[in-house]
PDB file of N, CA and C in Angstrom:
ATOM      1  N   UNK A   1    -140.260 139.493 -38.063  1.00  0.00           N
ATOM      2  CA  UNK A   1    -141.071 139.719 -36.883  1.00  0.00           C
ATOM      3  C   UNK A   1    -141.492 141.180 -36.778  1.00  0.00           C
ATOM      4  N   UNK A   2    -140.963 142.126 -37.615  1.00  0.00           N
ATOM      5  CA  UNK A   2    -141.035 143.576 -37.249  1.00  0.00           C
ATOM      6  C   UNK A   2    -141.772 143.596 -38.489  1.00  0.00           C
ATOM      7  N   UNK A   3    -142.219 142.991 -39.323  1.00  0.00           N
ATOM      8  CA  UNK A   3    -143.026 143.272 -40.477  1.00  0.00           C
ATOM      9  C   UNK A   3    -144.342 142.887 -39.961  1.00  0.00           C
ATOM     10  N   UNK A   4    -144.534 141.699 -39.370  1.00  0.00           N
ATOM     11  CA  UNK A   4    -145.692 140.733 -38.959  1.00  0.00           C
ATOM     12  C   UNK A   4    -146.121 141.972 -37.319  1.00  0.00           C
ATOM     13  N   UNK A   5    -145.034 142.897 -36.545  1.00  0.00           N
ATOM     14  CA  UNK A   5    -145.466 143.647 -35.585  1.00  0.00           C
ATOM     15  C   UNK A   5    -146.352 144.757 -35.919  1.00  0.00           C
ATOM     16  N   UNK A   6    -146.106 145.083 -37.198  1.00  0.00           N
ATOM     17  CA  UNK A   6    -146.750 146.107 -37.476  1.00  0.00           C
ATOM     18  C   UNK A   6    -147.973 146.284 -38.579  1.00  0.00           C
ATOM     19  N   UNK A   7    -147.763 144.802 -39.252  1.00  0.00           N
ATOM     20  CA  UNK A   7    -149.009 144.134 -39.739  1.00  0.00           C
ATOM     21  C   UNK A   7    -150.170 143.891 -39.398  1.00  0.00           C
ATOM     22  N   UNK A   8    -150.023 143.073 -38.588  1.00  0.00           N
ATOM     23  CA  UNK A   8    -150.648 142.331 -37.828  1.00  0.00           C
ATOM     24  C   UNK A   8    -151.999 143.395 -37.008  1.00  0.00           C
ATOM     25  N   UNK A   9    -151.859 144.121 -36.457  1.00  0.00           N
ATOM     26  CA  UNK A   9    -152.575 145.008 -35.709  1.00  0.00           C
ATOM     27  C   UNK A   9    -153.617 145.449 -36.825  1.00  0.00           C
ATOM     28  N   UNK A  10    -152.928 146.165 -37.918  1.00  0.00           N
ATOM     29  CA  UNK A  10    -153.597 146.813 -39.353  1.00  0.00           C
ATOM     30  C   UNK A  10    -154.641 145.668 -39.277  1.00  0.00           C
ATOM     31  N   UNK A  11    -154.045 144.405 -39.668  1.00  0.00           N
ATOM     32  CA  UNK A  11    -155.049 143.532 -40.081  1.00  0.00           C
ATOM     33  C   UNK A  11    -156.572 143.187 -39.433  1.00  0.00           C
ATOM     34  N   UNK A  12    -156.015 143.485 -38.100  1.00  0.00           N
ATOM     35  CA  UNK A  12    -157.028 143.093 -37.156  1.00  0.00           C
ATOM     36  C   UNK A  12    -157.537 144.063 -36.604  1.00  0.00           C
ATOM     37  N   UNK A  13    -157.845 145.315 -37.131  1.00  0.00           N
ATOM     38  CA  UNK A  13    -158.355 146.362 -37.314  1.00  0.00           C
ATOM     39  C   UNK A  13    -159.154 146.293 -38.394  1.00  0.00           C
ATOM     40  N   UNK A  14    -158.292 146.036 -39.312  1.00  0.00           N
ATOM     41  CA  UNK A  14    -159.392 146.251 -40.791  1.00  0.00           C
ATOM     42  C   UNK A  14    -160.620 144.637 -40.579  1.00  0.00           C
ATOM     43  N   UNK A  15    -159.895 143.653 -40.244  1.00  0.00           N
ATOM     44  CA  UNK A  15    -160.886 142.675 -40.289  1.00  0.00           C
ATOM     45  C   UNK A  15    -162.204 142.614 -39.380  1.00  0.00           C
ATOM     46  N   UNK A  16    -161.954 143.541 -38.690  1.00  0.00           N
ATOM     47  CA  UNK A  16    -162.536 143.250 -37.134  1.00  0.00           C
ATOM     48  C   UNK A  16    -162.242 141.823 -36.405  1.00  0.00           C
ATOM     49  N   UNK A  17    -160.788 141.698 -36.517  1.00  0.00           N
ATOM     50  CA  UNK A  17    -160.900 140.604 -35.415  1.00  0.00           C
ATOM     51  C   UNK A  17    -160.569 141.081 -33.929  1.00  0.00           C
ATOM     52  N   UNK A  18    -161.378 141.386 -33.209  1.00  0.00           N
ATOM     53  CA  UNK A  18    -160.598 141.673 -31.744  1.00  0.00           C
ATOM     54  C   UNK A  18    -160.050 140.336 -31.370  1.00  0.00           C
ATOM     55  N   UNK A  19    -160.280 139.346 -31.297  1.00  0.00           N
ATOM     56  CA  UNK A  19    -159.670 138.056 -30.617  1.00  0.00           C
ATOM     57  C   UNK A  19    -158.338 138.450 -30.557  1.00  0.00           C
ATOM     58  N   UNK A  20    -158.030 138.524 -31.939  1.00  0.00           N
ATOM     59  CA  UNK A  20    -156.885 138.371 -32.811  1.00  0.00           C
ATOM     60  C   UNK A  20    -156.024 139.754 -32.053  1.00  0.00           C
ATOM     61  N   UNK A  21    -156.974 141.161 -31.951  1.00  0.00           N
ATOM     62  CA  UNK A  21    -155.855 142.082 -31.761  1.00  0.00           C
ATOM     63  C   UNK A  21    -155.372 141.841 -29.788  1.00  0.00           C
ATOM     64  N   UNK A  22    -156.957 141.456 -29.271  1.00  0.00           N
ATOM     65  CA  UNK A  22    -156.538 140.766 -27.552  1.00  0.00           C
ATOM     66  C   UNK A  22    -155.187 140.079 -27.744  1.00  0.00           C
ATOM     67  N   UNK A  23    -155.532 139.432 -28.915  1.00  0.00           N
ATOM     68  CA  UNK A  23    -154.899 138.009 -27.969  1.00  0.00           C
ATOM     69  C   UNK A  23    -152.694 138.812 -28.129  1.00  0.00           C
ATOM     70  N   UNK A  24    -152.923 139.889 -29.165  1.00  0.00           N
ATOM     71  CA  UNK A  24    -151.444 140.393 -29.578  1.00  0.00           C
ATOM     72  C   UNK A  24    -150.984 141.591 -28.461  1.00  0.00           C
ATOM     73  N   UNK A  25    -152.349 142.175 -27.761  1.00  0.00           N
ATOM     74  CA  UNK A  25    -152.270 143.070 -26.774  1.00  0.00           C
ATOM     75  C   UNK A  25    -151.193 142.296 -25.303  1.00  0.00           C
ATOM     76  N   UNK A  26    -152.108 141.121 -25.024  1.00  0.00           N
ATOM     77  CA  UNK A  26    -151.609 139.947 -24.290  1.00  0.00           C
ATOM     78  C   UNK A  26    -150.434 139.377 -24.019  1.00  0.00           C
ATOM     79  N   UNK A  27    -149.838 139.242 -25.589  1.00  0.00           N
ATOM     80  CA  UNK A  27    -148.319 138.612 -25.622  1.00  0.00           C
ATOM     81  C   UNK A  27    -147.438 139.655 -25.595  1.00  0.00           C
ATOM     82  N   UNK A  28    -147.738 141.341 -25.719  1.00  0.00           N
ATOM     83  CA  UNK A  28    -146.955 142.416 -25.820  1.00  0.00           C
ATOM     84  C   UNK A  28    -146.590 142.162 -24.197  1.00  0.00           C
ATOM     85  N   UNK A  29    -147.706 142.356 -23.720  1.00  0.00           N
ATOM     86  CA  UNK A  29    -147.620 142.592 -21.986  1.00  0.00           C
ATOM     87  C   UNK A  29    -146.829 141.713 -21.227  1.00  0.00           C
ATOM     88  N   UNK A  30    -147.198 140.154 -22.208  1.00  0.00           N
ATOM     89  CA  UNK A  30    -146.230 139.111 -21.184  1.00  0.00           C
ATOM     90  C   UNK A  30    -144.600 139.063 -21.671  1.00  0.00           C
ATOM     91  N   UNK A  31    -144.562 139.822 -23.131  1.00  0.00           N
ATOM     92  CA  UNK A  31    -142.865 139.925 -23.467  1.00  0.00           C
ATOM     93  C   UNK A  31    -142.267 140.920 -22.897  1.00  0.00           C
ATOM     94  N   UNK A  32    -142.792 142.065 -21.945  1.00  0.00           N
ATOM     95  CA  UNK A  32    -141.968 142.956 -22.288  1.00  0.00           C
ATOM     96  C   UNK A  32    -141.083 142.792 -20.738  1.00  0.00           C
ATOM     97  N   UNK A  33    -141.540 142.246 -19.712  1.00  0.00           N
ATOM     98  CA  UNK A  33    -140.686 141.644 -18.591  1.00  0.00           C
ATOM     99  C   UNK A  33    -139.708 140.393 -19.357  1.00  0.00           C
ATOM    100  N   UNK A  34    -140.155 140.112 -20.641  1.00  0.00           N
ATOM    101  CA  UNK A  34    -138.977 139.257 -20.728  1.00  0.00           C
ATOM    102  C   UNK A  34    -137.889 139.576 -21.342  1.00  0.00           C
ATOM    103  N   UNK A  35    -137.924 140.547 -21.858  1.00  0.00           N
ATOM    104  CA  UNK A  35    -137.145 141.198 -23.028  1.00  0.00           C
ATOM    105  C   UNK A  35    -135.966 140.584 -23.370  1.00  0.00           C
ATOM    106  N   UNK A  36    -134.778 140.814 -22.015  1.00  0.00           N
ATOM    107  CA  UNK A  36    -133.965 140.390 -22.035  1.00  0.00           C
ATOM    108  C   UNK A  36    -133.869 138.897 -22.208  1.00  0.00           C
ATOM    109  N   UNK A  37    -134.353 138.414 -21.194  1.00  0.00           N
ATOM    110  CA  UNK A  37    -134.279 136.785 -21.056  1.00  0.00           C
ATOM    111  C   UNK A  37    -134.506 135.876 -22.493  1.00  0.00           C
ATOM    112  N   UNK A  38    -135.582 136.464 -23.575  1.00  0.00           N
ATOM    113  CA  UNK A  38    -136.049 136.158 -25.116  1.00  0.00           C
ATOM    114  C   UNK A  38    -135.103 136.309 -25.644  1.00  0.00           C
ATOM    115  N   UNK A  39    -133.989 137.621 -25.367  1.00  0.00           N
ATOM    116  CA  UNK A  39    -133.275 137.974 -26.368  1.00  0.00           C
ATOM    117  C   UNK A  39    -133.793 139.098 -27.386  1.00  0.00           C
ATOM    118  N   UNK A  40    -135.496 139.732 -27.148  1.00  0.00           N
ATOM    119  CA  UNK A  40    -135.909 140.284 -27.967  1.00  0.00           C
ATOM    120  C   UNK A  40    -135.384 141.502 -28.329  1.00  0.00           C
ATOM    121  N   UNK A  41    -134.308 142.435 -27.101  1.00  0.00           N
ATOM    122  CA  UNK A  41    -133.619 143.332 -27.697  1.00  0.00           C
ATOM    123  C   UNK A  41    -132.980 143.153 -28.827  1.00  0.00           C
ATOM    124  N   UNK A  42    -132.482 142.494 -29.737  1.00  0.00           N
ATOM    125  CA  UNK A  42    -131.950 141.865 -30.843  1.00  0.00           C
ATOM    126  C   UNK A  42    -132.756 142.883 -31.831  1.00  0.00           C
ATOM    127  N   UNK A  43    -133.890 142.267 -31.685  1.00  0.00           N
ATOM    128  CA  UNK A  43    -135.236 142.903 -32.792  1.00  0.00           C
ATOM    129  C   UNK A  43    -135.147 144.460 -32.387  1.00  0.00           C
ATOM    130  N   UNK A  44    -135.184 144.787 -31.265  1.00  0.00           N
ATOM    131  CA  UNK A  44    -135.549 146.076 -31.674  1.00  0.00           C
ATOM    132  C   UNK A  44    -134.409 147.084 -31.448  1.00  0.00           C
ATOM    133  N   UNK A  45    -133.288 146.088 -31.152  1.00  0.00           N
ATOM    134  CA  UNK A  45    -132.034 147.215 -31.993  1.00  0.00           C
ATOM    135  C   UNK A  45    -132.455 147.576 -33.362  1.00  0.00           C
ATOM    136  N   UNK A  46    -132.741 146.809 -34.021  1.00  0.00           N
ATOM    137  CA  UNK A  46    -132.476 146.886 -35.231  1.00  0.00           C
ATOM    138  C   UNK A  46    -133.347 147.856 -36.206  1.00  0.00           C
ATOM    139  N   UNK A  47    -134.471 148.645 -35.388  1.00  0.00           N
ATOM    140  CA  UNK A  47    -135.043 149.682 -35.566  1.00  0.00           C
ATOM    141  C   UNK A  47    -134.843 150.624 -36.149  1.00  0.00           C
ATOM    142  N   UNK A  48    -133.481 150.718 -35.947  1.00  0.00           N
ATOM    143  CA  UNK A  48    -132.596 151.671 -36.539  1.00  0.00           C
ATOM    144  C   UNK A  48    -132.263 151.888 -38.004  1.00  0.00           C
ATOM    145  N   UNK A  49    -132.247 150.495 -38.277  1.00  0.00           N
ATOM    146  CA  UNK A  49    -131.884 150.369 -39.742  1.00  0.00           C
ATOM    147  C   UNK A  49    -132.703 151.045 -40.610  1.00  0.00           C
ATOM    148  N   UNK A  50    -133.982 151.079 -40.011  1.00  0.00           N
ATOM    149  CA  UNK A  50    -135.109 152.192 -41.297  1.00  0.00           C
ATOM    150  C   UNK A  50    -134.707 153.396 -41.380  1.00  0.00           C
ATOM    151  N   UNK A  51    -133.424 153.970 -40.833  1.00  0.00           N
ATOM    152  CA  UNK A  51    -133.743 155.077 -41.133  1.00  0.00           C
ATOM    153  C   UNK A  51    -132.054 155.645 -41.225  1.00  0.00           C
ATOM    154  N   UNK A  52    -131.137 154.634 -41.655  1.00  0.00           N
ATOM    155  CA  UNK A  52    -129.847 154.255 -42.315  1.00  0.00           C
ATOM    156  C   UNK A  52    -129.860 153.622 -43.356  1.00  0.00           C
ATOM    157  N   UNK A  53    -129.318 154.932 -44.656  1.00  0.00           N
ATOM    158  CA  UNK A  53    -129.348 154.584 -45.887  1.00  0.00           C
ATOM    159  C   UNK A  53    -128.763 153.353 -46.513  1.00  0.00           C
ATOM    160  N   UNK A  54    -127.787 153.112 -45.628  1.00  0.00           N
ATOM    161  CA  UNK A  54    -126.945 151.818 -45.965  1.00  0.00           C
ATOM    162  C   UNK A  54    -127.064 150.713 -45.478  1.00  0.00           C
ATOM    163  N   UNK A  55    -128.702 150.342 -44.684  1.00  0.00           N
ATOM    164  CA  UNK A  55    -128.778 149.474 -44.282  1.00  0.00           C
ATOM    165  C   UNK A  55    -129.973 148.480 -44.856  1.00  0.00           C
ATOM    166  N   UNK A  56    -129.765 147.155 -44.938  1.00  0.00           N
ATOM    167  CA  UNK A  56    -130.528 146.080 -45.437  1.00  0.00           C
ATOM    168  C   UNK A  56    -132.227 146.303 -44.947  1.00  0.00           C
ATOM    169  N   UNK A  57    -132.840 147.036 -44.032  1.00  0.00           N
ATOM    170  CA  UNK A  57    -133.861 147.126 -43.844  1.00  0.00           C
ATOM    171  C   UNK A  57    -134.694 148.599 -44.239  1.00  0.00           C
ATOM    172  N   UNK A  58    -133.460 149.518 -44.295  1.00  0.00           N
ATOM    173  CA  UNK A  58    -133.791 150.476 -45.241  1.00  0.00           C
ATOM    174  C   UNK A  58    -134.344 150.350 -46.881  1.00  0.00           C
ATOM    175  N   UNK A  59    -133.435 149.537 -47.076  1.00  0.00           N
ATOM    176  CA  UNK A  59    -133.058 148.570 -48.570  1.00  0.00           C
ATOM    177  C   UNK A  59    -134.726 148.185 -49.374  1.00  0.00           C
ATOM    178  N   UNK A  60    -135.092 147.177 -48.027  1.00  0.00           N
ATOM    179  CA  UNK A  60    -136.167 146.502 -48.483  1.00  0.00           C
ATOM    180  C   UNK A  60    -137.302 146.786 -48.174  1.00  0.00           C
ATOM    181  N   UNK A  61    -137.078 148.320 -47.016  1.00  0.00           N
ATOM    182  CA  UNK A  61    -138.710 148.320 -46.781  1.00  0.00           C
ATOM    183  C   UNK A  61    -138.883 150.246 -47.226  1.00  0.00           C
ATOM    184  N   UNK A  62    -138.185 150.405 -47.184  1.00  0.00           N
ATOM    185  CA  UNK A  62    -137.908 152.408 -47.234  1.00  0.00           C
ATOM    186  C   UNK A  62    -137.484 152.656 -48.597  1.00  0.00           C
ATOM    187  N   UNK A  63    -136.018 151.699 -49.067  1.00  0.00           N
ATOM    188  CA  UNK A  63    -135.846 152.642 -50.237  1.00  0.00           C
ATOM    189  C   UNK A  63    -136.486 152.105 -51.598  1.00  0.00           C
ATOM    190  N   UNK A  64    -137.886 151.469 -51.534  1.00  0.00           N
ATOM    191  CA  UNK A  64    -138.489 151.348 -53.261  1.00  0.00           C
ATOM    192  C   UNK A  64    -139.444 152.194 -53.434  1.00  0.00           C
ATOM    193  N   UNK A  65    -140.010 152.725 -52.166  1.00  0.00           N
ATOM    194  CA  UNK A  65    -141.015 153.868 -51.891  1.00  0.00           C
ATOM    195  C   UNK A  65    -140.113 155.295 -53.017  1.00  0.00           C
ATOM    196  N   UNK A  66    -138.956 155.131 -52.229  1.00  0.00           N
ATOM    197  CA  UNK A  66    -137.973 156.345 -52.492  1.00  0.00           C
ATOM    198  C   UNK A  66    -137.694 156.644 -54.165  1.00  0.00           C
ATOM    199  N   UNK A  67    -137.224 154.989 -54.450  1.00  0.00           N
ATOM    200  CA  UNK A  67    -137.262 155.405 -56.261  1.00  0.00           C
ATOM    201  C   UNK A  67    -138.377 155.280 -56.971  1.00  0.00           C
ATOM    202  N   UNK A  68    -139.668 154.940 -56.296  1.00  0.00           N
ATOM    203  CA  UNK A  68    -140.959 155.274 -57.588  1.00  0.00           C
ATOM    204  C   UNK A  68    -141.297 156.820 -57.056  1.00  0.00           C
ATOM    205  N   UNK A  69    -140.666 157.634 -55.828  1.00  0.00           N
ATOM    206  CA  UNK A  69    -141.133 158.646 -55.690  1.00  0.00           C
ATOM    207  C   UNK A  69    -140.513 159.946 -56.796  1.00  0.00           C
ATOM    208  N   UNK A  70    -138.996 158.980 -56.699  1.00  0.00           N
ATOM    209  CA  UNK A  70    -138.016 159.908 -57.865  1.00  0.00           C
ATOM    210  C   UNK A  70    -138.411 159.792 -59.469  1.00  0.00           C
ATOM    211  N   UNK A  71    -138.901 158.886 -59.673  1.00  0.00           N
ATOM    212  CA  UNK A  71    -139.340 158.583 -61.293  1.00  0.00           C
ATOM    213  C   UNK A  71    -140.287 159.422 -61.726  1.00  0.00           C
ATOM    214  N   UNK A  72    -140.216 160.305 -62.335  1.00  0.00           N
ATOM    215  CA  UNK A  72    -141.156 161.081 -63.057  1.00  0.00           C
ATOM    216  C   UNK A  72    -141.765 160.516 -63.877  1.00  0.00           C
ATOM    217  N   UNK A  73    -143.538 160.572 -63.862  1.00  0.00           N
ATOM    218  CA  UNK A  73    -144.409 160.125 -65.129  1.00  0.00           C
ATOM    219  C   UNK A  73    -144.968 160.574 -66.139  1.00  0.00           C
ATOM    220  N   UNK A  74    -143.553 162.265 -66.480  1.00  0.00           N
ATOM    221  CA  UNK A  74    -144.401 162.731 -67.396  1.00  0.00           C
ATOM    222  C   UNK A  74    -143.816 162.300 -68.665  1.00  0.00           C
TER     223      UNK A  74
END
C-alpha cells in the first residue's frame, strides 16, 4: 500500500489522469478521520523502516539503489 501511495500520484501526473489523481485526493481526506478506526496507523508506523538498515523495507526498496551505487564500472 505504501508502494501503490506513492506510485500512484507519479502515475497520474505523468498520464494526465486527474480523475484518477481527484478521485486519490478524496479517499486521503475521507481516511484520515479514520485512521484509527481502519487500523491505518499500522502502515504508517512502518515508515520507519526506510531508513533502518536492518529492516525488510529498507531491504527491498533502499538497499539495491545502495549496492549498484557501490559497484564500480571501471
Amino acid at each position: 500500500m505504501l508502494v501503490l501511495a506513492i506510485c500512484l500520484p507519479i502515475y497520474a501526473l505523468m498520464r494526465r489522469r486527474w480523475g484518477l489523481l481527484l478521485f486519490g485526493i478524496i479517499a486521503l481526506i475521507v481516511m484520515i478521520p479514520l485512521l484509527e478506526y481502519l487500523h491505518l496507523d499500522l502502515f504508517l508506523s512502518r515508515l520507519g523502516e526506510f531508513g533502518s538498515t536492518r529492516s525488510s523495507g529498507f531491504a527491498r526498496f533502499v538497499g539495491g539503489f545502495l549496492s549498484f551505487r557501490s559497484v564500480s564500472l571501471e
